[in-house]
Structures are given as C-alpha cells and as structure tokens.
PDB file of N, CA and C in Angstrom:
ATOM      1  N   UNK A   1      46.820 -70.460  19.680  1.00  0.00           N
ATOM      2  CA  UNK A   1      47.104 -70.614  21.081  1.00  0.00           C
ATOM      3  C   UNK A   1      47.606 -69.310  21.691  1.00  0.00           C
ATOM      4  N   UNK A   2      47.434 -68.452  21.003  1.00  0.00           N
ATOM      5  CA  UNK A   2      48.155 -67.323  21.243  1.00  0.00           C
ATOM      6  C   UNK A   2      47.817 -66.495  22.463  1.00  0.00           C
ATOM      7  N   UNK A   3      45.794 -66.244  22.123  1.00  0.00           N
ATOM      8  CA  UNK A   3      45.750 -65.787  23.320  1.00  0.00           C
ATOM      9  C   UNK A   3      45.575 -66.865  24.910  1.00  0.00           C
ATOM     10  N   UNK A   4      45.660 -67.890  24.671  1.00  0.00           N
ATOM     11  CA  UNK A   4      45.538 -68.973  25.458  1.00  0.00           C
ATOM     12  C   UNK A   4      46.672 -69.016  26.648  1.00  0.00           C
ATOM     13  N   UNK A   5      47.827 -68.544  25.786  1.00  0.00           N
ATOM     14  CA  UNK A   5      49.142 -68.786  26.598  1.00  0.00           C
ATOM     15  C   UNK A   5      49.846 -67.600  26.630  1.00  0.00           C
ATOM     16  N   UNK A   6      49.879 -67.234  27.873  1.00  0.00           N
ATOM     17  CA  UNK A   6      50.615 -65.550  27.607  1.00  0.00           C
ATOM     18  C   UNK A   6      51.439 -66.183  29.148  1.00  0.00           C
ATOM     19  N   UNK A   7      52.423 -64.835  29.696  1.00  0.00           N
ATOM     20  CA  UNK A   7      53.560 -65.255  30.395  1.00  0.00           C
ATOM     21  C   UNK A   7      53.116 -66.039  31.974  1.00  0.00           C
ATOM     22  N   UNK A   8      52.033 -65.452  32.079  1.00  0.00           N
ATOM     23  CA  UNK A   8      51.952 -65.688  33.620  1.00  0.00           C
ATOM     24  C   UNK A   8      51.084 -67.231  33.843  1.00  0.00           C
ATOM     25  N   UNK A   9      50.378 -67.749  32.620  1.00  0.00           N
ATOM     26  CA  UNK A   9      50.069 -69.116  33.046  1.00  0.00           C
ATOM     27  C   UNK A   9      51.389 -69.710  32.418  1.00  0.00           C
ATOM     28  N   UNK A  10      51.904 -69.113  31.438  1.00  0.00           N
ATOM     29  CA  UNK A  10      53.502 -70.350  31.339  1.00  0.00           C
ATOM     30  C   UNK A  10      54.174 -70.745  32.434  1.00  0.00           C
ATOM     31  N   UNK A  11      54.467 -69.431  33.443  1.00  0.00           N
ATOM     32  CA  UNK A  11      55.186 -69.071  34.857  1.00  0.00           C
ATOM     33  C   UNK A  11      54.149 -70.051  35.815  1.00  0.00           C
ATOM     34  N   UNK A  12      53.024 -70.243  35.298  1.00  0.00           N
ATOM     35  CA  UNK A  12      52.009 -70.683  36.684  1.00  0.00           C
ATOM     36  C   UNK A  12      52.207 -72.256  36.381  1.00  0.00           C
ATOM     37  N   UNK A  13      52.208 -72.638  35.140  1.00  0.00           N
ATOM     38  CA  UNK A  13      53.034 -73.775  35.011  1.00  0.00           C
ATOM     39  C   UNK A  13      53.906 -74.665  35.187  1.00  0.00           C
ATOM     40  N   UNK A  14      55.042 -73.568  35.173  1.00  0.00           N
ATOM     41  CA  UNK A  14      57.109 -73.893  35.266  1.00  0.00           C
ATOM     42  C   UNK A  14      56.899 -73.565  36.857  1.00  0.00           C
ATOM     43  N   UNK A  15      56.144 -73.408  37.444  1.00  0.00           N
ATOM     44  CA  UNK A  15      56.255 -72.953  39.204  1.00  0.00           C
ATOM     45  C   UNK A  15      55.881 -74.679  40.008  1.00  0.00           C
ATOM     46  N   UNK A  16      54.392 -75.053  38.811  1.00  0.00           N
ATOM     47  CA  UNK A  16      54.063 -76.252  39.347  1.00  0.00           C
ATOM     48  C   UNK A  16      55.168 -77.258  39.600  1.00  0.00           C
ATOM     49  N   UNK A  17      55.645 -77.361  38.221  1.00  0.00           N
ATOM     50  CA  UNK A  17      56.756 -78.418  38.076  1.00  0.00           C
ATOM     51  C   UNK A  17      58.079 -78.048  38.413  1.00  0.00           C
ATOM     52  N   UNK A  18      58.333 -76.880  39.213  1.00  0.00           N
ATOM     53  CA  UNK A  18      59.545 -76.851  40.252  1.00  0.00           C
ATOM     54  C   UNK A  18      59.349 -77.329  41.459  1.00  0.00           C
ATOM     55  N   UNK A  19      57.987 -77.997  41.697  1.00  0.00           N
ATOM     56  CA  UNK A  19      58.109 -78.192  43.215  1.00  0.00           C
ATOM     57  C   UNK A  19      57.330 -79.899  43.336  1.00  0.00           C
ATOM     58  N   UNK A  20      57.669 -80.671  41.658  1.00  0.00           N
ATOM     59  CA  UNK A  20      57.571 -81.280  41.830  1.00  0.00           C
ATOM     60  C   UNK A  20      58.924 -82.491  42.614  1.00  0.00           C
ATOM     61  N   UNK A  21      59.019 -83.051  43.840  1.00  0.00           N
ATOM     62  CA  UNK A  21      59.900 -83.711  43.952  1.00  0.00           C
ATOM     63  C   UNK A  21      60.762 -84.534  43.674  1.00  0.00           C
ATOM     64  N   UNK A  22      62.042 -84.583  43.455  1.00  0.00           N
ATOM     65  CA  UNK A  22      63.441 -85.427  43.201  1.00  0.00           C
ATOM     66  C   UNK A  22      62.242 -86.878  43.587  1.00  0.00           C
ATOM     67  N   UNK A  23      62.553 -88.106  42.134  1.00  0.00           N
ATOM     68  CA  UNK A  23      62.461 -88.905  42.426  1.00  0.00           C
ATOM     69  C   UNK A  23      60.652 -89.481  42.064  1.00  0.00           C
ATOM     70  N   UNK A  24      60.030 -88.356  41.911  1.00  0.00           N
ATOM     71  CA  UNK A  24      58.538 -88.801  41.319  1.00  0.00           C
ATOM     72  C   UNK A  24      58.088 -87.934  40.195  1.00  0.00           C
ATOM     73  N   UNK A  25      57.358 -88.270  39.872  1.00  0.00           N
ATOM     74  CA  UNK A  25      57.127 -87.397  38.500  1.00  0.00           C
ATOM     75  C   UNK A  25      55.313 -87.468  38.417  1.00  0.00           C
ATOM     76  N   UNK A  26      55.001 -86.597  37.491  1.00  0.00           N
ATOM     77  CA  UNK A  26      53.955 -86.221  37.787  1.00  0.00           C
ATOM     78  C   UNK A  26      53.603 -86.347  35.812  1.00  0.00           C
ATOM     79  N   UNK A  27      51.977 -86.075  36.132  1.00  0.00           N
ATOM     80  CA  UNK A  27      51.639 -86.586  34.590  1.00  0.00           C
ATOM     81  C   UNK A  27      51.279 -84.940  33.915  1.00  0.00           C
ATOM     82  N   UNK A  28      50.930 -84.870  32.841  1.00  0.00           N
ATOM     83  CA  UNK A  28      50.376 -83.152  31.835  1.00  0.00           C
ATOM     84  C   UNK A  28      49.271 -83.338  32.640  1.00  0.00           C
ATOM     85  N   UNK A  29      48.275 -83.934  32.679  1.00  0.00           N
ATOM     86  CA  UNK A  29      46.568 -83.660  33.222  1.00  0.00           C
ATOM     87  C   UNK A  29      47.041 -83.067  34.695  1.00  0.00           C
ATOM     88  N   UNK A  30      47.456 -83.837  35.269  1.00  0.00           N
ATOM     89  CA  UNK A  30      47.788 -83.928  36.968  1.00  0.00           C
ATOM     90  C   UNK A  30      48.572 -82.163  37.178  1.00  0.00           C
ATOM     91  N   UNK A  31      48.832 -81.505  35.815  1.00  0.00           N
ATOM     92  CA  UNK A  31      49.773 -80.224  36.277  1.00  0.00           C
ATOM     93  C   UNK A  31      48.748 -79.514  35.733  1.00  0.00           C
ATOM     94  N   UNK A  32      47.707 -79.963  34.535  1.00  0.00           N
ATOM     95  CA  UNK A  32      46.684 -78.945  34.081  1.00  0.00           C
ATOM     96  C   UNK A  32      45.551 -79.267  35.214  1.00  0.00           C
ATOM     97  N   UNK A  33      45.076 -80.288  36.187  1.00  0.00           N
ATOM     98  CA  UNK A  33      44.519 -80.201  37.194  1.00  0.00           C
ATOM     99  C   UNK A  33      44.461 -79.111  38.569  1.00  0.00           C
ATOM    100  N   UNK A  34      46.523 -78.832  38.612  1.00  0.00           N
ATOM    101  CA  UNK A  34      47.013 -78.448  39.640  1.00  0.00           C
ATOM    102  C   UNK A  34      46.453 -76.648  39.416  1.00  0.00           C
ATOM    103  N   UNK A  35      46.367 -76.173  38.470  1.00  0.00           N
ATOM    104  CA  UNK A  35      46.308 -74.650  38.136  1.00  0.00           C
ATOM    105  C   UNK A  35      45.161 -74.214  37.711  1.00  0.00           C
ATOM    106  N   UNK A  36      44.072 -75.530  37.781  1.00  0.00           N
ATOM    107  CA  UNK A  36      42.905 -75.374  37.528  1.00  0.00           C
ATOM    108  C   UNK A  36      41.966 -75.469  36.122  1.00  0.00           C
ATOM    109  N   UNK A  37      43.046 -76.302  34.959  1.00  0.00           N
ATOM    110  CA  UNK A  37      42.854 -76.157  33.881  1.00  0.00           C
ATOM    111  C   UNK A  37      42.398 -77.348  33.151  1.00  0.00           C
ATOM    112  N   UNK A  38      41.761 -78.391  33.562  1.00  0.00           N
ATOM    113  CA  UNK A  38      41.678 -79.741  33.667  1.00  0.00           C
ATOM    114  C   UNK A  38      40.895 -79.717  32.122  1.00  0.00           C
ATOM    115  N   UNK A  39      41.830 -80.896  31.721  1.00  0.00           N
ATOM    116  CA  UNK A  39      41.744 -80.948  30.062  1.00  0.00           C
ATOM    117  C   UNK A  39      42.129 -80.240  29.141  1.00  0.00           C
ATOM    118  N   UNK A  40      43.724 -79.565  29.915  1.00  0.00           N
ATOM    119  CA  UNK A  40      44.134 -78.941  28.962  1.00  0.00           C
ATOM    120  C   UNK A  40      45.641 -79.262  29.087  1.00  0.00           C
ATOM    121  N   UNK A  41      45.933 -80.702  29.040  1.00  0.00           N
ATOM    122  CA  UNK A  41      47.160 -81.247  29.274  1.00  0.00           C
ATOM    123  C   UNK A  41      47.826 -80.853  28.250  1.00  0.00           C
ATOM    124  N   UNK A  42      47.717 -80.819  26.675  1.00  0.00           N
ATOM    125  CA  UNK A  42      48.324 -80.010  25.561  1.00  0.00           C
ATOM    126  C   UNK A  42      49.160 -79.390  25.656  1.00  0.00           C
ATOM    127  N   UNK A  43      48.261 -78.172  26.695  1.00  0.00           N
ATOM    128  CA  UNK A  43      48.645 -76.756  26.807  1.00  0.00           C
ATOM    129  C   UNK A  43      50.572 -77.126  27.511  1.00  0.00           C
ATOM    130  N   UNK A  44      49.955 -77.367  28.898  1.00  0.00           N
ATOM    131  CA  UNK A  44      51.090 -77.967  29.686  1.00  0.00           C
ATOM    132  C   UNK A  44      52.296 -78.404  28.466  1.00  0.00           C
ATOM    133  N   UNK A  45      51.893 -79.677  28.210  1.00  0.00           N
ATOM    134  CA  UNK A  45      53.300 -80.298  27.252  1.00  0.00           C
ATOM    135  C   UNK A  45      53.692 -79.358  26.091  1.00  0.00           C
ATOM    136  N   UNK A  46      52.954 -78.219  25.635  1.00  0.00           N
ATOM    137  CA  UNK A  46      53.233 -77.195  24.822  1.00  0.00           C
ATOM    138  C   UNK A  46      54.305 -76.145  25.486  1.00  0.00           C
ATOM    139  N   UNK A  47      53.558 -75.878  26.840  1.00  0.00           N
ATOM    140  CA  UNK A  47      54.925 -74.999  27.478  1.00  0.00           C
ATOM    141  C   UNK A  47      55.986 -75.340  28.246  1.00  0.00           C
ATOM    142  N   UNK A  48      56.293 -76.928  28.096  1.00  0.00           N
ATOM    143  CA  UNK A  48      57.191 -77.442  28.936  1.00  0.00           C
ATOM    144  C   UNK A  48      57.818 -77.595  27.498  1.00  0.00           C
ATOM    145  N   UNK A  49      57.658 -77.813  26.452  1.00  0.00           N
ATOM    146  CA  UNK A  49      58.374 -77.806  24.980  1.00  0.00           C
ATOM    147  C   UNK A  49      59.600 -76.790  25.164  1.00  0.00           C
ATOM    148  N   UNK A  50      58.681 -75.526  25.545  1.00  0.00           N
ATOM    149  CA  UNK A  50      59.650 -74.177  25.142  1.00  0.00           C
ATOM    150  C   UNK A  50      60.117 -74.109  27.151  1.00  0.00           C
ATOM    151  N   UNK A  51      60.390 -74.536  28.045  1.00  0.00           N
ATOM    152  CA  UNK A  51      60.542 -74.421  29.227  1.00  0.00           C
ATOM    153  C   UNK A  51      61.966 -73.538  29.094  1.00  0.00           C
ATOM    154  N   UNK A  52      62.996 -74.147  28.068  1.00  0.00           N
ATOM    155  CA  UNK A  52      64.257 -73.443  28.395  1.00  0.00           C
ATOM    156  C   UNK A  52      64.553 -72.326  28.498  1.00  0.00           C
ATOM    157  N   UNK A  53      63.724 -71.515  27.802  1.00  0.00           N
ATOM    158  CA  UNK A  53      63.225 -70.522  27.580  1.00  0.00           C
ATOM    159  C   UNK A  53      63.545 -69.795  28.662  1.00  0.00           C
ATOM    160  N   UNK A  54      62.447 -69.930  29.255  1.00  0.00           N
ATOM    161  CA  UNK A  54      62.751 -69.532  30.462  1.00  0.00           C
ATOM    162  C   UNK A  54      63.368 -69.808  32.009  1.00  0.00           C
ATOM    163  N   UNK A  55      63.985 -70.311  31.845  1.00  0.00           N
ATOM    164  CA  UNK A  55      64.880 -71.089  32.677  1.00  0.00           C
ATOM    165  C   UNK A  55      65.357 -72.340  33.245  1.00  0.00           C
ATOM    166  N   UNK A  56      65.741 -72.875  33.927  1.00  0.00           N
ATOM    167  CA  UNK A  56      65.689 -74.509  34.429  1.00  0.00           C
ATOM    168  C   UNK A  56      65.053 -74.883  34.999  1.00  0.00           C
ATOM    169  N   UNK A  57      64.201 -75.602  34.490  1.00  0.00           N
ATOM    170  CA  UNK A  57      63.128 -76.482  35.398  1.00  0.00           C
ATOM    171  C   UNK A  57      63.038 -78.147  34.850  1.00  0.00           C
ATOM    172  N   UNK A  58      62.953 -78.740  36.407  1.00  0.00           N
ATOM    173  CA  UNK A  58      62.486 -80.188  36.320  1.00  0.00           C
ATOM    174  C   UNK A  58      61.645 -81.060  35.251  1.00  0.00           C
ATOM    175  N   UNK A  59      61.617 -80.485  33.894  1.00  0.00           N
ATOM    176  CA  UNK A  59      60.686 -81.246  32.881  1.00  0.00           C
ATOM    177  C   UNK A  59      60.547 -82.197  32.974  1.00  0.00           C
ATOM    178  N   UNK A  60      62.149 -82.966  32.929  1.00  0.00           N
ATOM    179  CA  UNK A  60      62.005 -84.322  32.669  1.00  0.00           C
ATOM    180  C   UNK A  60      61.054 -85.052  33.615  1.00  0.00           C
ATOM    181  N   UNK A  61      60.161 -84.701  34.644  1.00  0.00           N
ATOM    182  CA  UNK A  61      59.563 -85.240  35.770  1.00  0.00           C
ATOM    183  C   UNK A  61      58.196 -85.062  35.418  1.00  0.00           C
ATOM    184  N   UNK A  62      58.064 -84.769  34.309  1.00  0.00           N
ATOM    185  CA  UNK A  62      56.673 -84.748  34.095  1.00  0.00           C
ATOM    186  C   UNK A  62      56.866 -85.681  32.448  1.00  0.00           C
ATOM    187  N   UNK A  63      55.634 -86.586  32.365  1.00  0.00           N
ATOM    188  CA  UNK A  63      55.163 -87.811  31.508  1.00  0.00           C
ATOM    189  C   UNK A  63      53.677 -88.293  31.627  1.00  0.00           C
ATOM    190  N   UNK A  64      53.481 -88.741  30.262  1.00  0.00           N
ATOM    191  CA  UNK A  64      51.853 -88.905  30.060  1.00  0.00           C
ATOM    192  C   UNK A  64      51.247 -89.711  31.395  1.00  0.00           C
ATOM    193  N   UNK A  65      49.990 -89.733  31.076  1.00  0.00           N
ATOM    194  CA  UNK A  65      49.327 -90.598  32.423  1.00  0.00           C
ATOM    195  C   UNK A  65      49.533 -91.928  32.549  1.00  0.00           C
ATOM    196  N   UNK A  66      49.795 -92.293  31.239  1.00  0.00           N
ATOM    197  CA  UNK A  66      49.943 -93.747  31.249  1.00  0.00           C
ATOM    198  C   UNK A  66      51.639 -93.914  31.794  1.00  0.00           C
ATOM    199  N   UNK A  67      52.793 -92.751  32.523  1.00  0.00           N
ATOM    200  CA  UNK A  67      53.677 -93.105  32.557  1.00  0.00           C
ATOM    201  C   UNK A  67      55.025 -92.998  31.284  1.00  0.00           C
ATOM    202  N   UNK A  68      54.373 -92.796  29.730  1.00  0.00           N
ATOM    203  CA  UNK A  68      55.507 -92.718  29.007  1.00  0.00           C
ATOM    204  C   UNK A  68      55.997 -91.656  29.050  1.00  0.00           C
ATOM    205  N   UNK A  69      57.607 -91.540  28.565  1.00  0.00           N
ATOM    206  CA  UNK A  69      58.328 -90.636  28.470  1.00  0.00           C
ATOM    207  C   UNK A  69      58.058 -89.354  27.125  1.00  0.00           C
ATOM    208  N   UNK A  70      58.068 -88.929  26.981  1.00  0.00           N
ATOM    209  CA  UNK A  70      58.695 -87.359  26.004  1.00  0.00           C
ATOM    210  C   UNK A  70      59.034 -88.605  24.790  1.00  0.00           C
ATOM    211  N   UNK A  71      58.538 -88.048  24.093  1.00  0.00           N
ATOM    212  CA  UNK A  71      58.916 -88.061  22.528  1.00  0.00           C
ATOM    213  C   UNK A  71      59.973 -87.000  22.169  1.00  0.00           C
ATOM    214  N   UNK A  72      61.247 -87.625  21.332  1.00  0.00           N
ATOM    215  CA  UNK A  72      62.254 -86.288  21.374  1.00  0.00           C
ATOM    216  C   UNK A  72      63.118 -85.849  22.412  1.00  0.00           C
ATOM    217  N   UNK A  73      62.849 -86.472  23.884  1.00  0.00           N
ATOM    218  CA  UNK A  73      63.648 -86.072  24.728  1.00  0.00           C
ATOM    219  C   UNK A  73      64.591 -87.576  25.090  1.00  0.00           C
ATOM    220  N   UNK A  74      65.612 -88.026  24.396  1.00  0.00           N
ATOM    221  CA  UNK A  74      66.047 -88.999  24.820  1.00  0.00           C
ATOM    222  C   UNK A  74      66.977 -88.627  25.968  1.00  0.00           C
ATOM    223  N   UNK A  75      67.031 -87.459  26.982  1.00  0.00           N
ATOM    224  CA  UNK A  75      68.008 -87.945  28.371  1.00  0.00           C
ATOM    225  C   UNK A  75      67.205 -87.801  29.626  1.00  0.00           C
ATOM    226  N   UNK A  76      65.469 -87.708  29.233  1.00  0.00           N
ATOM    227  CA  UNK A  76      64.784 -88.103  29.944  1.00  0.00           C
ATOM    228  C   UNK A  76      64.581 -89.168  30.762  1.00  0.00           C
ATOM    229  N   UNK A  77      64.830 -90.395  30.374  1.00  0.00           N
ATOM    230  CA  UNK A  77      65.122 -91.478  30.987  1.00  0.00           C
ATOM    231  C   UNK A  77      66.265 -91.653  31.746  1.00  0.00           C
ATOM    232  N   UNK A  78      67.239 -91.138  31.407  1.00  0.00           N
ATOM    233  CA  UNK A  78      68.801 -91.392  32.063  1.00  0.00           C
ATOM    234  C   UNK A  78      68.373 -90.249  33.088  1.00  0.00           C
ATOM    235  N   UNK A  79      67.672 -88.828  33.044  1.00  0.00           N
ATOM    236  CA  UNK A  79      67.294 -88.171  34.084  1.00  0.00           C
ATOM    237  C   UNK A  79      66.527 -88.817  35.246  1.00  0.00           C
ATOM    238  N   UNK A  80      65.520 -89.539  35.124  1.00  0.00           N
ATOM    239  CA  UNK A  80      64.760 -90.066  36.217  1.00  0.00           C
ATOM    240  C   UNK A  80      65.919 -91.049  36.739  1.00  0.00           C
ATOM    241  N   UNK A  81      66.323 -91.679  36.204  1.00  0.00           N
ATOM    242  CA  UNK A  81      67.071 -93.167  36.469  1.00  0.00           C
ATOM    243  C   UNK A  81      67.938 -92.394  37.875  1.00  0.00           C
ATOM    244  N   UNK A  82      68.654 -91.318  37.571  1.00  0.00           N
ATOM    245  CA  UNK A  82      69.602 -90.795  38.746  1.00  0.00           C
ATOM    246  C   UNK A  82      69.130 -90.564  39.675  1.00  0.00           C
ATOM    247  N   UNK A  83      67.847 -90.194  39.700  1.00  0.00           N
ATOM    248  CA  UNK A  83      66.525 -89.831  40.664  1.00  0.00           C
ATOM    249  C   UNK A  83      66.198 -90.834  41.415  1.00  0.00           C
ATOM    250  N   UNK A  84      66.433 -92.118  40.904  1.00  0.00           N
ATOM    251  CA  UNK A  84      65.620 -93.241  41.368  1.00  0.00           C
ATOM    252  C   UNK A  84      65.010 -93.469  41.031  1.00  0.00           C
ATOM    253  N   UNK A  85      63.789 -93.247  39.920  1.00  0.00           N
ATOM    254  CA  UNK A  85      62.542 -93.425  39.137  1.00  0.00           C
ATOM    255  C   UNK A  85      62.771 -94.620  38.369  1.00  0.00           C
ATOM    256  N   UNK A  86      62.698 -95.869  37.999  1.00  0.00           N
ATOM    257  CA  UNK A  86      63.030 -97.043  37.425  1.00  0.00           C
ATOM    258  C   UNK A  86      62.185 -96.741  36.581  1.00  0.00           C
ATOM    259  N   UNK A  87      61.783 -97.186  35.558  1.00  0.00           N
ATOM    260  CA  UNK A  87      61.126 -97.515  34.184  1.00  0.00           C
ATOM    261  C   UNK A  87      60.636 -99.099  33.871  1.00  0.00           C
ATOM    262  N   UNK A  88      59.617 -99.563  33.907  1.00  0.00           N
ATOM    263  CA  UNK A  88      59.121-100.607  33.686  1.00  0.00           C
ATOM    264  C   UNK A  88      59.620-101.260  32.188  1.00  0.00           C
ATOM    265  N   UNK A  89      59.460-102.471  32.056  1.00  0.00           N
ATOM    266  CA  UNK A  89      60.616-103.103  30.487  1.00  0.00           C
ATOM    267  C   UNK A  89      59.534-102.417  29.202  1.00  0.00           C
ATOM    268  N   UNK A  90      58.422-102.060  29.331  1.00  0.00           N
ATOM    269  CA  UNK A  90      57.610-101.056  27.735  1.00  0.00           C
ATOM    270  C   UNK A  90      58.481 -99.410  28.171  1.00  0.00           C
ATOM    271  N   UNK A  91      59.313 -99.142  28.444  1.00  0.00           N
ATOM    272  CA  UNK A  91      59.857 -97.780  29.131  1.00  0.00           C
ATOM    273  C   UNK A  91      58.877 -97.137  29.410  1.00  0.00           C
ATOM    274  N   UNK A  92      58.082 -97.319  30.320  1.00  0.00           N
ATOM    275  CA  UNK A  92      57.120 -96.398  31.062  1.00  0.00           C
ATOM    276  C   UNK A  92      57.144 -96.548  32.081  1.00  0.00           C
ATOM    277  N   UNK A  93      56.951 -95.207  32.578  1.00  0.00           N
ATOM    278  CA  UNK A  93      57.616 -94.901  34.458  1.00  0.00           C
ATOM    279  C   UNK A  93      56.124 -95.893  35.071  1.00  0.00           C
ATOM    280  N   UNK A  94      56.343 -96.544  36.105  1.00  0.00           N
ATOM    281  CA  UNK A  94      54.921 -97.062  37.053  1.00  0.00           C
ATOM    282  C   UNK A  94      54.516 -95.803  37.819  1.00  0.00           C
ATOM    283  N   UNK A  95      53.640 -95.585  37.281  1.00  0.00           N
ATOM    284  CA  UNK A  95      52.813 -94.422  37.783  1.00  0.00           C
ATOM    285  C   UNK A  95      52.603 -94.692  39.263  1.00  0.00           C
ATOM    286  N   UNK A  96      52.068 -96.019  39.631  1.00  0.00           N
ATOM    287  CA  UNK A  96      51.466 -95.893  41.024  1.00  0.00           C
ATOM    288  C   UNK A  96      52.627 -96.022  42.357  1.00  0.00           C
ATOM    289  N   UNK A  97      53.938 -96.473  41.871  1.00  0.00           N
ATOM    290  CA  UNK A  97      54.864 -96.280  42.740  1.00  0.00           C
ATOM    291  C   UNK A  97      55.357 -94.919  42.862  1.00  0.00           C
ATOM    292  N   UNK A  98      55.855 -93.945  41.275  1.00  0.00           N
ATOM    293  CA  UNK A  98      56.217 -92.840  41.032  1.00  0.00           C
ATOM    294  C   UNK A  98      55.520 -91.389  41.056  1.00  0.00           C
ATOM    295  N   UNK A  99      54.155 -91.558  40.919  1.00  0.00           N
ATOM    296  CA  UNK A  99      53.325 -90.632  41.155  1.00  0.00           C
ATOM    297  C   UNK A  99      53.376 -89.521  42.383  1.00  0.00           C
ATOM    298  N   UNK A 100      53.687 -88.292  42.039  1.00  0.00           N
ATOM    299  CA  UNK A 100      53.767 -87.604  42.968  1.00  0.00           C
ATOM    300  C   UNK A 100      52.295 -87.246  43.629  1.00  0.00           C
ATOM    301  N   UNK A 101      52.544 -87.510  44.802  1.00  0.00           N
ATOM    302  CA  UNK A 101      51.198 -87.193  45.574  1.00  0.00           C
ATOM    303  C   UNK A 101      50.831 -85.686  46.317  1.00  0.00           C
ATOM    304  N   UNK A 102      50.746 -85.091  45.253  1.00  0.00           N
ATOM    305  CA  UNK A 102      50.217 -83.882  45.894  1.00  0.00           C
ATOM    306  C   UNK A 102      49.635 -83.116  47.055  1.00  0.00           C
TER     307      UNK A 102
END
C-alpha cells in the first residue's frame, strides 16, 4: 500500500471527514466516493486507523454502509450517542435517518 497512500491523499481524506457534520455520519465508500476513489473504502478505513497521527479528526463519524460501528473502537458509540446519532438494538447506526447528505 505503500505507493497507494502517501501524505496528501491521507490529508485529502482527514479533510473529508472534518467537514463531516456533528450528529451524522457518513460510510468508507461514501468518503472513497467523495475524493474520487470509489471502491477503495479499505484504503479510507486504513487511514482513519492511523488518523491520530495526524491530528484530531471526527473518525468516530464514519461506519460501514450497512451502519456498523469500528471494530476495536469501543467509545465510538458513546461518541455518536452525545451527537445525537442513536444506534438501532443490532448496534448499527440507521443509515437513512443518519446519513450525511452531501
């Protein structure tokens, strides 16, 4: 992945998901859509892995299409919850209420 991911699509990435809004969340395809990279949702959840890295950004607001949360990130959920984002009883966000609309 090496030459795949160098600084400025990580940055073109962590830019998307700063301006995703308090309160909706957005899916990996829907951010590899946004930068032009469609079908390369991987990539996305690969550099939101290492996000701290480079600074603070909104991760927790991004989740698969179907709505589930991060594997490994258990204050993901308690993050949306403050947001307002409810979680359906399988803990998966409802996409079609929460979906950020671009």
């Amino acid at each position: 992945m090496g030459k795949v991911l160098d600084e400025a699509l990580i940055y073109e990435i962590l830019s998307v998901v700063e301006e995703i809004p308090e309160g909706t969340v957005a899916s990996y395809g829907q951010i590899a859509r946004m930068i032009g990279r469609e079908g390369n949702s991987r990539l996305v959840g690969k550099v939101l892995s290492m996000a701290e890295y480079y600074g603070k950004y909104p991760c927790h607001r991004v989740v698969n299409h179907a709505g589930r949360l991060a594997p490994g990130f258990p204050e993901q959920k308690m993050l949306l919850q403050e947001e307002g984002v409810k979680c359906k009883a399988n803990d998966c966000v409802d996409m079609k209420q929460y979906q950020w609309k671009e």
